[in-house]
PDB file of N, CA and C in Angstrom:
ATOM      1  N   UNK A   1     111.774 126.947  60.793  1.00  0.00           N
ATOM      2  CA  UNK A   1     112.090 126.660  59.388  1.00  0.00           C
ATOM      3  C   UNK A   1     113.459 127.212  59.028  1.00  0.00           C
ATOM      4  N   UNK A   2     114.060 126.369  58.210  1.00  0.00           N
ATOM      5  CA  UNK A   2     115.251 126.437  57.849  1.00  0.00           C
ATOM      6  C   UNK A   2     115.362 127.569  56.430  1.00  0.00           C
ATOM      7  N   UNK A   3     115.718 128.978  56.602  1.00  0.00           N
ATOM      8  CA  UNK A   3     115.559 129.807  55.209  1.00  0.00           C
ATOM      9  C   UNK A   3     116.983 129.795  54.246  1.00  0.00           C
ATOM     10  N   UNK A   4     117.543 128.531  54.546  1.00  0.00           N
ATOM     11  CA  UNK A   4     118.474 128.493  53.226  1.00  0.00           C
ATOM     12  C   UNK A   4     117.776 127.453  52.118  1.00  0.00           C
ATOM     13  N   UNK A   5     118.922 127.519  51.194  1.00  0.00           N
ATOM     14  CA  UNK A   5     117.966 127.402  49.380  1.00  0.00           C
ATOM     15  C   UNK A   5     117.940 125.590  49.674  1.00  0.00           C
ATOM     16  N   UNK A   6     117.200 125.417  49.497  1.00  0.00           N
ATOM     17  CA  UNK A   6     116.832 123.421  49.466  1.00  0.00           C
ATOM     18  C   UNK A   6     116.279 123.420  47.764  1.00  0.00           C
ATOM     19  N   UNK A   7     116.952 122.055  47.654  1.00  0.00           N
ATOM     20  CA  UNK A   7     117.097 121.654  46.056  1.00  0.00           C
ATOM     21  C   UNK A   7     115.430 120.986  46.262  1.00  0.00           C
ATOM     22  N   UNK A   8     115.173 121.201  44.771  1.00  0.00           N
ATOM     23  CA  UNK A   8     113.684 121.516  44.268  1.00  0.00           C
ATOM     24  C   UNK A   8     112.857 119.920  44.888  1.00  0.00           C
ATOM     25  N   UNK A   9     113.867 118.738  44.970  1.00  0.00           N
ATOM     26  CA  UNK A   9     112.847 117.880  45.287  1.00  0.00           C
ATOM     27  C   UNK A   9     112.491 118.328  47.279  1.00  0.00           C
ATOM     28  N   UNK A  10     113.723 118.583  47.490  1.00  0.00           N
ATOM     29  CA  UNK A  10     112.811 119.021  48.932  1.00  0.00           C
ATOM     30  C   UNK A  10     111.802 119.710  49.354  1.00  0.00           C
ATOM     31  N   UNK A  11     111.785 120.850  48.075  1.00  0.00           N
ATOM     32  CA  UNK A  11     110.725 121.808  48.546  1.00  0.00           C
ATOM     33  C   UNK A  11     109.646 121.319  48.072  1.00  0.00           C
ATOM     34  N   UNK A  12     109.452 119.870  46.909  1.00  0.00           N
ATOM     35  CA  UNK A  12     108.164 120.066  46.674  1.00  0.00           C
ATOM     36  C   UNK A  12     107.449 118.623  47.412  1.00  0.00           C
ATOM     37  N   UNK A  13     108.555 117.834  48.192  1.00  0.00           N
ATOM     38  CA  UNK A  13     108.150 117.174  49.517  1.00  0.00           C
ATOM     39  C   UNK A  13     107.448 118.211  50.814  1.00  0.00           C
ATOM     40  N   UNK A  14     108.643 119.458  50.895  1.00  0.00           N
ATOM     41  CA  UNK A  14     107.586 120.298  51.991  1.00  0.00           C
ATOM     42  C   UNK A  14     106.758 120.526  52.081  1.00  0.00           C
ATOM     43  N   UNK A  15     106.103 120.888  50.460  1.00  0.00           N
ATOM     44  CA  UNK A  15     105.100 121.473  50.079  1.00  0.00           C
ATOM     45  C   UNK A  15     103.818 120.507  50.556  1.00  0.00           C
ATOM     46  N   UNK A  16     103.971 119.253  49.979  1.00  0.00           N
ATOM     47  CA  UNK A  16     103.067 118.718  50.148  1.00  0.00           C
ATOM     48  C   UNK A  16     102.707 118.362  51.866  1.00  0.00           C
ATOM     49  N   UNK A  17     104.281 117.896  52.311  1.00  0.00           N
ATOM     50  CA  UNK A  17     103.538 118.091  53.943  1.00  0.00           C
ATOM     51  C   UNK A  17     102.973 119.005  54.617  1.00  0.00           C
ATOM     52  N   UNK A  18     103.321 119.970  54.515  1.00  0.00           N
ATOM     53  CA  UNK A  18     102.875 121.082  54.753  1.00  0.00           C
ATOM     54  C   UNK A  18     101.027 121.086  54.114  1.00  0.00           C
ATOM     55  N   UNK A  19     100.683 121.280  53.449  1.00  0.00           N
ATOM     56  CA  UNK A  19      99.473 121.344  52.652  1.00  0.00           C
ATOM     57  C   UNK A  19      99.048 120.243  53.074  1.00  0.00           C
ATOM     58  N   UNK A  20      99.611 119.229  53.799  1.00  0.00           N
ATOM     59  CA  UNK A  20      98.486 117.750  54.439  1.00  0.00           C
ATOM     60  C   UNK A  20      98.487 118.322  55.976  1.00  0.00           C
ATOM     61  N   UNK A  21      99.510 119.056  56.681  1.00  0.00           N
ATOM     62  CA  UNK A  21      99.454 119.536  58.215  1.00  0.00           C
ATOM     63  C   UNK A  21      98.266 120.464  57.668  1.00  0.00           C
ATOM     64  N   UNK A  22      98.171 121.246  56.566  1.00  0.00           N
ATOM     65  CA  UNK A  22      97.157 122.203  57.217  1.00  0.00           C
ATOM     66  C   UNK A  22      95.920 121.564  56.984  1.00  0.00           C
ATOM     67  N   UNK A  23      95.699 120.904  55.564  1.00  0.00           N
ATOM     68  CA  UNK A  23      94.098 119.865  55.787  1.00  0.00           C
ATOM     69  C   UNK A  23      93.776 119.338  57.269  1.00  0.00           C
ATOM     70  N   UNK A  24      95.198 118.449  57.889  1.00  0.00           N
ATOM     71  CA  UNK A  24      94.490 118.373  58.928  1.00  0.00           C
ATOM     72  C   UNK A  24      94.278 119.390  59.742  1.00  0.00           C
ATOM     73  N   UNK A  25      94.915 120.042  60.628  1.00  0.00           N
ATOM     74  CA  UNK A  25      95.015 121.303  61.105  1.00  0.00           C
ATOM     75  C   UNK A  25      93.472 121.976  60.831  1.00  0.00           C
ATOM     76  N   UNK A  26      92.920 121.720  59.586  1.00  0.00           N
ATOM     77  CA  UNK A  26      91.864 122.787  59.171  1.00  0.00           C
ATOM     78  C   UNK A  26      90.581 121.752  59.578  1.00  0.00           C
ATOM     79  N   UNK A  27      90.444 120.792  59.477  1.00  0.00           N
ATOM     80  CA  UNK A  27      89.527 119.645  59.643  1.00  0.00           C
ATOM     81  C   UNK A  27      89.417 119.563  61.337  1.00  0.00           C
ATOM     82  N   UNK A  28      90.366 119.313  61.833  1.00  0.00           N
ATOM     83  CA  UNK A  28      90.268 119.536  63.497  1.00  0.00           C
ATOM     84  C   UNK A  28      89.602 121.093  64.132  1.00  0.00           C
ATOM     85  N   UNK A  29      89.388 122.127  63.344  1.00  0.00           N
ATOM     86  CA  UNK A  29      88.983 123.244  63.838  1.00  0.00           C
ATOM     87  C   UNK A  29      87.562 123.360  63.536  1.00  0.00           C
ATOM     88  N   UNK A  30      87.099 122.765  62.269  1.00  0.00           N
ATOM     89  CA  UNK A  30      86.189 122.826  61.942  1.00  0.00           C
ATOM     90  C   UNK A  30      85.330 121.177  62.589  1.00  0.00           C
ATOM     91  N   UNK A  31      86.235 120.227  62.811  1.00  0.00           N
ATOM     92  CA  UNK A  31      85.210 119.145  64.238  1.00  0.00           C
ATOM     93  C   UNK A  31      84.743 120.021  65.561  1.00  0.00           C
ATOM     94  N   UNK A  32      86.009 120.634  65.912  1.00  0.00           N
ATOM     95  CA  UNK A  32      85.682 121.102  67.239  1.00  0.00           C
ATOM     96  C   UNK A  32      84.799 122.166  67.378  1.00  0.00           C
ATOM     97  N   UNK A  33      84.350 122.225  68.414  1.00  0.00           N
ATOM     98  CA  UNK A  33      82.716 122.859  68.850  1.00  0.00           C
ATOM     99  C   UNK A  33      83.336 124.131  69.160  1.00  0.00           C
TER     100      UNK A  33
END
């Protein structure tokens, strides 16, 4: 990750990808056995 300042529409695009990687991310741990 890049820690310089990103203008507000980027961060609240990250945000949301981020928060859909971890739904999935969290859904695949909880399929697997």
């Amino acid at each position: 990750l890049k820690m310089i300042h990103r203008p507000a529409i980027d961060d609240s695009r990250f945000s949301s990808v981020w928060e859909r990687f971890v739904l999935v991310q969290k859904d695949a741990y909880e399929m697997s056995p």
